[in-house]
N, C-alpha and C. Protein backbone atom coordinates (compact mmCIF):
# COMPACT_ATOMS: atom_id res chain seq x y z
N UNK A 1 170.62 158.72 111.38
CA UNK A 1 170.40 158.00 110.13
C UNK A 1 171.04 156.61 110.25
N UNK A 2 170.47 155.62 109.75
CA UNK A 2 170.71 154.03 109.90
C UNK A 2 170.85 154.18 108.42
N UNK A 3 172.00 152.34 107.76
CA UNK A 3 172.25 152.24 106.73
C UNK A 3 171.91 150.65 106.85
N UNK A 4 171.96 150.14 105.79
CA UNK A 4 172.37 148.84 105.43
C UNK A 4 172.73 148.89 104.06
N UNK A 5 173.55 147.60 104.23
CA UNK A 5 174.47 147.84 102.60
C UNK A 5 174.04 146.58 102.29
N UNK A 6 174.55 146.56 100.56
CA UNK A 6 174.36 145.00 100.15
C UNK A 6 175.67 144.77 99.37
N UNK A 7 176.23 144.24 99.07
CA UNK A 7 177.24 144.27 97.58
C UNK A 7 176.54 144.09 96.55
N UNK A 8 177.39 144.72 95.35
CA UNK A 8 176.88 144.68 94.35
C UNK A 8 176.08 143.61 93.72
N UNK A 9 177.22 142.35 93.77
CA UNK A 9 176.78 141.16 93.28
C UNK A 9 175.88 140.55 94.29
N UNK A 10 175.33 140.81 95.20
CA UNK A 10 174.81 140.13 95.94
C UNK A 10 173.24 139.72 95.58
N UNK A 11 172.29 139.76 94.44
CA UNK A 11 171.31 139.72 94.33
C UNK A 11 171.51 138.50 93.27
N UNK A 12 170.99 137.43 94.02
CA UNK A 12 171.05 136.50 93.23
C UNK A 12 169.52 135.68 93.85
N UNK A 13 169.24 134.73 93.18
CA UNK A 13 167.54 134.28 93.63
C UNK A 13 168.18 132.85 93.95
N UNK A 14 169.21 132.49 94.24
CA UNK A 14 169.52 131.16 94.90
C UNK A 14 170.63 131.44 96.32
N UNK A 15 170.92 130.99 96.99
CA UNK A 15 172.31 131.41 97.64
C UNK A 15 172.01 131.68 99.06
N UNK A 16 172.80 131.84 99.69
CA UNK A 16 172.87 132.68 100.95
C UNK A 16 173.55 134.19 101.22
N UNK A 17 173.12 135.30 101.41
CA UNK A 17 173.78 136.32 100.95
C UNK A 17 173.92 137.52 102.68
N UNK A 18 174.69 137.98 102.55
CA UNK A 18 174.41 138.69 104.20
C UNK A 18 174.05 140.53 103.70
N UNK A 19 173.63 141.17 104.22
CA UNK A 19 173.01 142.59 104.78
C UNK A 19 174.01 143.13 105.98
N UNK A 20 174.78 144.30 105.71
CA UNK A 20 175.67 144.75 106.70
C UNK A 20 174.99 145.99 107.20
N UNK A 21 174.80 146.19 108.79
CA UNK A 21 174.67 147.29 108.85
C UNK A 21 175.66 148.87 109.01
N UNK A 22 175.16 149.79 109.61
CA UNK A 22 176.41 150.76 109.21
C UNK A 22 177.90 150.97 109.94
N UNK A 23 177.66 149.71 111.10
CA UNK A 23 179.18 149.60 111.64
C UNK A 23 179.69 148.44 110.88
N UNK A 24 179.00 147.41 109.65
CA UNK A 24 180.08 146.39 109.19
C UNK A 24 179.16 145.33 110.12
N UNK A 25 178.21 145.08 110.47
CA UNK A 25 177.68 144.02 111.33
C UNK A 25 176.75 143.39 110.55
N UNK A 26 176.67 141.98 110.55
CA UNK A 26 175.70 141.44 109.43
C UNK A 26 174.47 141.92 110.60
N UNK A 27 173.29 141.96 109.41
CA UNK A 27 172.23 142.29 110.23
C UNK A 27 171.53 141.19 110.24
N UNK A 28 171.40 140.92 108.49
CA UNK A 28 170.27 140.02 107.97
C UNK A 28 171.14 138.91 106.66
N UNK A 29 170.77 137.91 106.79
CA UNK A 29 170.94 136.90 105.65
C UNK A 29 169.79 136.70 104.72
N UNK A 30 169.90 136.96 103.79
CA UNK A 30 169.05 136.12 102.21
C UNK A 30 169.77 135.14 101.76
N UNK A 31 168.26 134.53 101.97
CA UNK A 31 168.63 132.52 100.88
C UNK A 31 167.70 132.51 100.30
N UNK A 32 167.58 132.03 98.74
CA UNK A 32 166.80 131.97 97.56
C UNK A 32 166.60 130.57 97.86
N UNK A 33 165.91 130.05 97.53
CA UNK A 33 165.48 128.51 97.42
C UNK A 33 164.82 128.49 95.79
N UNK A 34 165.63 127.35 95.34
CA UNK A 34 165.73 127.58 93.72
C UNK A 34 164.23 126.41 93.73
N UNK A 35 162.96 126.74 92.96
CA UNK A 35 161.98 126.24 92.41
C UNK A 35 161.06 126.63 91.66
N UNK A 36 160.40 126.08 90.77
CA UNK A 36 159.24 126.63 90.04
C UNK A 36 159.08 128.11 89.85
N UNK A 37 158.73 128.53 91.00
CA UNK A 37 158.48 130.04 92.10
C UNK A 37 159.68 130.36 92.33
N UNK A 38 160.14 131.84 92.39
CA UNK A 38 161.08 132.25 93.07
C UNK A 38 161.14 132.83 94.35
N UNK A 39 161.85 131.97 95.22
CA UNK A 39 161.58 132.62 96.69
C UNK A 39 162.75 132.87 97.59
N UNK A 40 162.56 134.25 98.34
CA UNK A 40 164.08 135.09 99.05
C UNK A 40 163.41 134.76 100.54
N UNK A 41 164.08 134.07 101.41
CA UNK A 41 163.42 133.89 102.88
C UNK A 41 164.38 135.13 103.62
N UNK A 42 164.33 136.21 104.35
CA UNK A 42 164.91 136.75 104.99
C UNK A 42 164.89 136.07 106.52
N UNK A 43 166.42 136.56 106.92
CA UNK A 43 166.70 135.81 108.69
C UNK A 43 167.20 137.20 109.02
N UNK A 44 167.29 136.92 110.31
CA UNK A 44 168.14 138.39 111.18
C UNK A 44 169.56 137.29 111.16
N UNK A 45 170.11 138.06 112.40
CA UNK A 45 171.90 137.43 112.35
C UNK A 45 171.77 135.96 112.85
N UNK A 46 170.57 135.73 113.66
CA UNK A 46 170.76 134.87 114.12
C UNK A 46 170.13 133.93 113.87
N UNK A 47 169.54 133.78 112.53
CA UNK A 47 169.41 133.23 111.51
C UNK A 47 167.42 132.53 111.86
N UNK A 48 166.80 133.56 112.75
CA UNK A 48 165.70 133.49 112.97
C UNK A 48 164.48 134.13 111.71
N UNK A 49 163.79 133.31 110.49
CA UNK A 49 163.16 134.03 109.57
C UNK A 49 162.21 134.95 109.90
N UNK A 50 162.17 136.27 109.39
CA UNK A 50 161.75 137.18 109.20
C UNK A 50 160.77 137.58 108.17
N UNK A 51 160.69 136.81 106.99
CA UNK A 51 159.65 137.17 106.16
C UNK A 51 160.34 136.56 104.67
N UNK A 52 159.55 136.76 104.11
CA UNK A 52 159.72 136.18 102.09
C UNK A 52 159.00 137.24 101.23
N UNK A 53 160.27 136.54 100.16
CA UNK A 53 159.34 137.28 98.71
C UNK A 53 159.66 136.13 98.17
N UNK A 54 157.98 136.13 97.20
CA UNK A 54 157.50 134.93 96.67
C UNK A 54 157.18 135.08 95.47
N UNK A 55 157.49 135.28 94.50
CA UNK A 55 156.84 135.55 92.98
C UNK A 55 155.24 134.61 92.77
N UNK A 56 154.74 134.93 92.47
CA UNK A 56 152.98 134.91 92.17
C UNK A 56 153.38 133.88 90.88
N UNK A 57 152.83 132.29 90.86
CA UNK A 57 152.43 131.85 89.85
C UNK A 57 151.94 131.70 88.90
N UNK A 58 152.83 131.94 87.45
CA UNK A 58 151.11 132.06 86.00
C UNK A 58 151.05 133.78 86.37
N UNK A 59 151.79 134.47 86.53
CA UNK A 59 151.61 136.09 86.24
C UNK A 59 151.95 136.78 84.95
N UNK A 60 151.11 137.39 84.18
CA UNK A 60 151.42 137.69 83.10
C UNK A 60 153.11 138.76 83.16
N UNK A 61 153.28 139.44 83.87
CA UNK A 61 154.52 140.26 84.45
C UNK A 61 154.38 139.90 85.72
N UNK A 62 155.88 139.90 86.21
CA UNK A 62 156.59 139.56 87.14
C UNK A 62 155.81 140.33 88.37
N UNK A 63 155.50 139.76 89.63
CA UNK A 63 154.49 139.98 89.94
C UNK A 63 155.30 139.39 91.37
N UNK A 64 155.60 139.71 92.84
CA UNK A 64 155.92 139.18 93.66
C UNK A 64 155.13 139.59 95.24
N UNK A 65 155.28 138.60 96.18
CA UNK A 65 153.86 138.66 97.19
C UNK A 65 155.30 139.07 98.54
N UNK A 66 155.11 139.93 99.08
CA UNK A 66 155.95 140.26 100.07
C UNK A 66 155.05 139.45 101.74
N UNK A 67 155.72 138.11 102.75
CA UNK A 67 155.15 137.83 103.54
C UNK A 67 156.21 137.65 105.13
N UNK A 68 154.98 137.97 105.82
CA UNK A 68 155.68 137.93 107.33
C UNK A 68 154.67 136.82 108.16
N UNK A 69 155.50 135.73 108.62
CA UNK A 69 154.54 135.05 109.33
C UNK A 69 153.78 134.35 108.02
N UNK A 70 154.20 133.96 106.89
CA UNK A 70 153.25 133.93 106.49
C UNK A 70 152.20 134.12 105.80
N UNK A 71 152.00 135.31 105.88
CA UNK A 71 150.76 136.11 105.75
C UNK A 71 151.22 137.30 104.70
N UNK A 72 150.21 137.15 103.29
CA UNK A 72 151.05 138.76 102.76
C UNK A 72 150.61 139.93 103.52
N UNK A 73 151.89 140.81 103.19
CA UNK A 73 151.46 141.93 103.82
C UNK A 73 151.80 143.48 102.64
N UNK A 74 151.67 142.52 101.21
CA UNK A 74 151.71 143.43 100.38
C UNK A 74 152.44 142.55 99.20
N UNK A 75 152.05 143.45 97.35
CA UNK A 75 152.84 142.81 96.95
C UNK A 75 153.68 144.06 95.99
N UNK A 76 154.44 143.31 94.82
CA UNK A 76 154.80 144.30 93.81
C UNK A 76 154.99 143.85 92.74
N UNK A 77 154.19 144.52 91.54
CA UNK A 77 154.01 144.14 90.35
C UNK A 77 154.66 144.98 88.98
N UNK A 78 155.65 144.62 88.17
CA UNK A 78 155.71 144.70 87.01
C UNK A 78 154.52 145.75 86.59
N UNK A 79 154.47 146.62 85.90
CA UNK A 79 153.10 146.92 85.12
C UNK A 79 153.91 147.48 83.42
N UNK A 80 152.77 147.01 82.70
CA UNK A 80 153.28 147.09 81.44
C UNK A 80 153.70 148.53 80.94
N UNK A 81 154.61 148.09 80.13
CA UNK A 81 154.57 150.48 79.25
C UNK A 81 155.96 150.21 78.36
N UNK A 82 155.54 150.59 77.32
CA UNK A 82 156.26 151.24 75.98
C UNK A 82 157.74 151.29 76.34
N UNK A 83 157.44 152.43 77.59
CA UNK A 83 158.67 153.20 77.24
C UNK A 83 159.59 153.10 78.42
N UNK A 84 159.03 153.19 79.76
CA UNK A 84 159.40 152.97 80.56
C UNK A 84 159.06 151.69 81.67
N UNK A 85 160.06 150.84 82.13
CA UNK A 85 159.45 149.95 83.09
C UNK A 85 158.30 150.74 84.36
N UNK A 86 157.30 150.20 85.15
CA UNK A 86 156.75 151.13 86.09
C UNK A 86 156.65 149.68 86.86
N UNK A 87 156.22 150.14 88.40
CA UNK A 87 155.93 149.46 89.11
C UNK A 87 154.56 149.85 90.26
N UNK A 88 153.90 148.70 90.24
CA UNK A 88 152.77 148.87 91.22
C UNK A 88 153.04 148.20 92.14
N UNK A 89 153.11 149.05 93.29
CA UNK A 89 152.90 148.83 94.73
C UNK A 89 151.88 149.22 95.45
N UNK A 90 151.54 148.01 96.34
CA UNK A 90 150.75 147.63 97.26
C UNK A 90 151.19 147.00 98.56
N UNK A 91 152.13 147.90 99.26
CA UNK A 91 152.87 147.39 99.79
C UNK A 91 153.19 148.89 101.10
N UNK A 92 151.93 148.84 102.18
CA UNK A 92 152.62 149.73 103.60
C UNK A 92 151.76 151.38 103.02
N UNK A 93 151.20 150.76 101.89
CA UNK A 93 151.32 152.17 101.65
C UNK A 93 152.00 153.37 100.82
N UNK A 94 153.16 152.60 100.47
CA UNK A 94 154.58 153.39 100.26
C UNK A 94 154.71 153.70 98.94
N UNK A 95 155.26 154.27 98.47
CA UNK A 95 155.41 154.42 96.75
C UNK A 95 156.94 155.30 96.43
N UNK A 96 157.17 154.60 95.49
CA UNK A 96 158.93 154.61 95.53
C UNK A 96 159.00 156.01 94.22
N UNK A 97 159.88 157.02 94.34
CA UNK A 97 159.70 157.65 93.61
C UNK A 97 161.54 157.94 93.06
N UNK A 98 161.85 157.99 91.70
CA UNK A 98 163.41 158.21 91.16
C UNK A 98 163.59 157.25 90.10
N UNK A 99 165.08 156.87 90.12
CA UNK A 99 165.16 156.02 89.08
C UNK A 99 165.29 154.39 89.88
N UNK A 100 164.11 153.69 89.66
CA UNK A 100 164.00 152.43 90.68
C UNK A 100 165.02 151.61 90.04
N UNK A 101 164.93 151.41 88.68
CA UNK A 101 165.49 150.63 87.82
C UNK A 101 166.99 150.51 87.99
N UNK A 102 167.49 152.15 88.10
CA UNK A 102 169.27 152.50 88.19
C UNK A 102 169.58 152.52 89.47
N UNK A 103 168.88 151.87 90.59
CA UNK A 103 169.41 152.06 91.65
C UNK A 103 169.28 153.12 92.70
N UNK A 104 168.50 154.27 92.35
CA UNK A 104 168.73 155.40 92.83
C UNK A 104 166.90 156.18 93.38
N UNK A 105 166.99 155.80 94.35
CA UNK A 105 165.17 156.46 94.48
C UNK A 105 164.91 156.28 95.72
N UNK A 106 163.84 157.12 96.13
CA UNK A 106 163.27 157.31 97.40
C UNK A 106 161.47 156.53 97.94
N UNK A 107 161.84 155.88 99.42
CA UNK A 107 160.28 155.45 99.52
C UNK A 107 159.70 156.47 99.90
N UNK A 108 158.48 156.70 99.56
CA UNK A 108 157.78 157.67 100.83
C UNK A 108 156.03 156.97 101.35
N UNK A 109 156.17 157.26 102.68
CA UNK A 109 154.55 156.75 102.91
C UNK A 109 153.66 157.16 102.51
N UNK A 110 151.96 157.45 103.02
CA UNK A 110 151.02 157.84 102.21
C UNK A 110 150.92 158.85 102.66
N UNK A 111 151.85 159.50 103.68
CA UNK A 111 151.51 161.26 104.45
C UNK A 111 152.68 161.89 103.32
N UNK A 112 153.87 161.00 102.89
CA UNK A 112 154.34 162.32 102.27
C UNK A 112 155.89 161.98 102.58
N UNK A 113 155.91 161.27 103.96
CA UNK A 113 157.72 161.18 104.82
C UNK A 113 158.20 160.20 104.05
N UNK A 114 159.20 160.70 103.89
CA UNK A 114 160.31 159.95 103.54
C UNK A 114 161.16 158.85 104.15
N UNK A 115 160.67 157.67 103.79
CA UNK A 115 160.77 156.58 104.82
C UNK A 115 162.25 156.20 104.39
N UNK A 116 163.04 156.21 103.05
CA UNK A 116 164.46 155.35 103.13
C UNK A 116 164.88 155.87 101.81
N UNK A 117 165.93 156.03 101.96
CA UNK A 117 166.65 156.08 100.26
C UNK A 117 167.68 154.90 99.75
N UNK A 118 167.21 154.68 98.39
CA UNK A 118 167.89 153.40 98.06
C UNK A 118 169.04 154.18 97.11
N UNK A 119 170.18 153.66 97.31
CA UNK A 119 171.03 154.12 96.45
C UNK A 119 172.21 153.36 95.57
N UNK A 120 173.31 153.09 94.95
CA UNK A 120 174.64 152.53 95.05
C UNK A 120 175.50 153.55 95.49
N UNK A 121 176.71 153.25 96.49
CA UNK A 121 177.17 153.47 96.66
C UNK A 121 178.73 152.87 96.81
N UNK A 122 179.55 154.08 96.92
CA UNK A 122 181.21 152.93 97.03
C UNK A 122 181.51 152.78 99.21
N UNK A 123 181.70 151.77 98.69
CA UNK A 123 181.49 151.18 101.16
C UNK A 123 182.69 150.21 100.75
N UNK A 124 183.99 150.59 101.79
CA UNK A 124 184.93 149.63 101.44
C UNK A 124 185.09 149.38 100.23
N UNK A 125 185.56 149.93 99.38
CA UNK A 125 186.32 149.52 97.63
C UNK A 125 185.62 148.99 97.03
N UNK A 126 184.08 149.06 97.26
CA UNK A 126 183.07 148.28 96.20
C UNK A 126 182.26 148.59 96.19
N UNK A 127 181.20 148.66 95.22
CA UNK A 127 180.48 149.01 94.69
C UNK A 127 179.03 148.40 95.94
N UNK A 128 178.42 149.08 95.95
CA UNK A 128 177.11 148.25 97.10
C UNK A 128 176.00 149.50 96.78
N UNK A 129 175.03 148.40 97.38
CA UNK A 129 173.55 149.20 97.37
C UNK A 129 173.45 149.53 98.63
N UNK A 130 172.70 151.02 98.68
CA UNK A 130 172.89 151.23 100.41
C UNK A 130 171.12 151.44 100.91
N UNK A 131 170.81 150.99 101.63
CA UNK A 131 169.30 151.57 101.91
C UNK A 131 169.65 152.55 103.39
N UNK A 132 169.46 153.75 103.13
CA UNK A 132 168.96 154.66 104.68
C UNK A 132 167.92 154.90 104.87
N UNK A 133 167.99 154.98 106.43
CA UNK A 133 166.69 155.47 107.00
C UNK A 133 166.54 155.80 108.34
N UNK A 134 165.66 156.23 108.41
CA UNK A 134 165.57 156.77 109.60
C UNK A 134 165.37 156.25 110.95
N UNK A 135 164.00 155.47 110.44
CA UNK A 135 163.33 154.72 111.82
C UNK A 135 163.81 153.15 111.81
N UNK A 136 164.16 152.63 112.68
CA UNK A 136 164.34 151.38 112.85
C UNK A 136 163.72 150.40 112.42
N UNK A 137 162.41 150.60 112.95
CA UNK A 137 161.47 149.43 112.30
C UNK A 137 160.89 149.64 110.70
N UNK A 138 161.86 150.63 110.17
CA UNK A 138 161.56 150.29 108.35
C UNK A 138 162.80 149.69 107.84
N UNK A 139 163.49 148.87 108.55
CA UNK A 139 164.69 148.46 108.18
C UNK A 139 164.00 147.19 107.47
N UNK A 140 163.73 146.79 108.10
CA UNK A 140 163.46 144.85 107.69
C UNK A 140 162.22 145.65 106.19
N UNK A 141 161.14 146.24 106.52
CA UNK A 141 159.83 146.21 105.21
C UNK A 141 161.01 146.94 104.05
N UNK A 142 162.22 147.80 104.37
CA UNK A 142 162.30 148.65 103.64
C UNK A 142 163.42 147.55 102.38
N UNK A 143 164.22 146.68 102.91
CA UNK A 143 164.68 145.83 102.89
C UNK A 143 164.38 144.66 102.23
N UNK A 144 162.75 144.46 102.59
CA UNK A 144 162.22 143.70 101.54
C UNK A 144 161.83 143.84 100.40
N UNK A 145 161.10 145.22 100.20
CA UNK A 145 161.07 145.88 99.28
C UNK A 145 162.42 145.48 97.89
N UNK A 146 163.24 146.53 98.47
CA UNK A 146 163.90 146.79 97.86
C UNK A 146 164.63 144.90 97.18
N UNK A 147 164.46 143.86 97.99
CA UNK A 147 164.54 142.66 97.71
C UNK A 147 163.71 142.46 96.34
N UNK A 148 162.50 142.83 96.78
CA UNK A 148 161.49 142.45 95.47
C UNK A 148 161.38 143.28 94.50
N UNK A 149 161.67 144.24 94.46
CA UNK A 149 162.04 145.47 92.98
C UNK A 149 163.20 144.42 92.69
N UNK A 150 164.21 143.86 92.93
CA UNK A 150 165.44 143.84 92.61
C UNK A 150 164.84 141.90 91.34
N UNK A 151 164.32 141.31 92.37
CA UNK A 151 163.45 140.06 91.80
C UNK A 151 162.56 140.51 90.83
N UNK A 152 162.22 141.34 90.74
CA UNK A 152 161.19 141.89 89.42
C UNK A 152 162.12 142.59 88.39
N UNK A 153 163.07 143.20 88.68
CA UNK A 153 164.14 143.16 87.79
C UNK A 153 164.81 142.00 86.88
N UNK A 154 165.18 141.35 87.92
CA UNK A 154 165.69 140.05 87.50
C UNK A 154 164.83 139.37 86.83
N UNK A 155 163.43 138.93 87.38
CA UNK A 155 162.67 138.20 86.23
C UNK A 155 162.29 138.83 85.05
N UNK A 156 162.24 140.15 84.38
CA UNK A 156 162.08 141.31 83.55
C UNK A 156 163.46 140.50 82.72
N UNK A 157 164.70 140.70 82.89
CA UNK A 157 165.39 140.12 82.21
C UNK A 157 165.79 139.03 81.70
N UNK A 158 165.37 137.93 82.41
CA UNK A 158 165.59 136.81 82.21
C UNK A 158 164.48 136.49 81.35
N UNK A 159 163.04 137.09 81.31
CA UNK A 159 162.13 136.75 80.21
C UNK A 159 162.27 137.60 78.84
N UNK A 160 163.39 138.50 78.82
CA UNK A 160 163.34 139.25 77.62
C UNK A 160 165.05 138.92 76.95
């Protein structure tokens, strides 16, 4: 099992922010670039970009375009409801199932596996978000994800 952590406070849509993995090693840096649009550029350690989340212009709900190279490769949308926030994904396939909102929920692909669990947890005397998983190469999509639920959060509040 692989981890990456975040700190608590670490979700901010401007800044430079680091991703530890489960020995304490930065993996990945987030920098927001403050404009119009809200946008998270992900780097590895060595500060080579890896991909963005881009919020969608003129979206009636918060609405963000997940890209690599570039190119989307999925997005995630706000969808309206009474009672509960929901979210539509289009994104690998995957569909997040728990409490997305409180921190606490699972991805799974379209067979069924359980690709990562997002959680908070206490890591070193503080409070942090932890993503596990299994396979290596769902570190970075799983990562982004969980980047852009967190930006659709954030814009959810800041418009209400």
């Amino acid at each position: 099992m692989h981890s990456l952590y975040i700190a608590q406070k670490f979700f901010s849509l401007w800044g430079t922010y680091e991703v530890f993995n489960e020995n304490g090693a930065v993996e990945y840096r987030i920098k927001g670039s403050p404009s119009l649009t809200r946008t998270l550029t992900v780097y590895d350690a060595q500060d080579h970009e890896l991909g963005k989340i881009h919020q969608v212009f003129m979206s009636f709900l918060a609405c963000f375009e997940i890209l690599r190279n570039d190119e989307k490769i999925g997005t995630i949308q706000r969808k309206f409801s009474f009672f509960h926030p929901k979210l539509i994904m289009n994104y690998m396939g995957w569909q997040a199932s728990g409490n997305i909102w409180g921190w606490n929920y699972k991805i799974y692909d379209d067979s069924g596996r359980e690709v990562g669990t997002i959680n908070t947890k206490i890591w070193h005397l503080t409070d942090q978000f932890s993503i596990e998983y299994e396979r290596k190469e769902d570190a970075l999509p799983l990562l982004m994800l969980v980047l852009a639920i967190d930006a659709i959060q954030d814009a959810a509040s800041r418009s209400s």
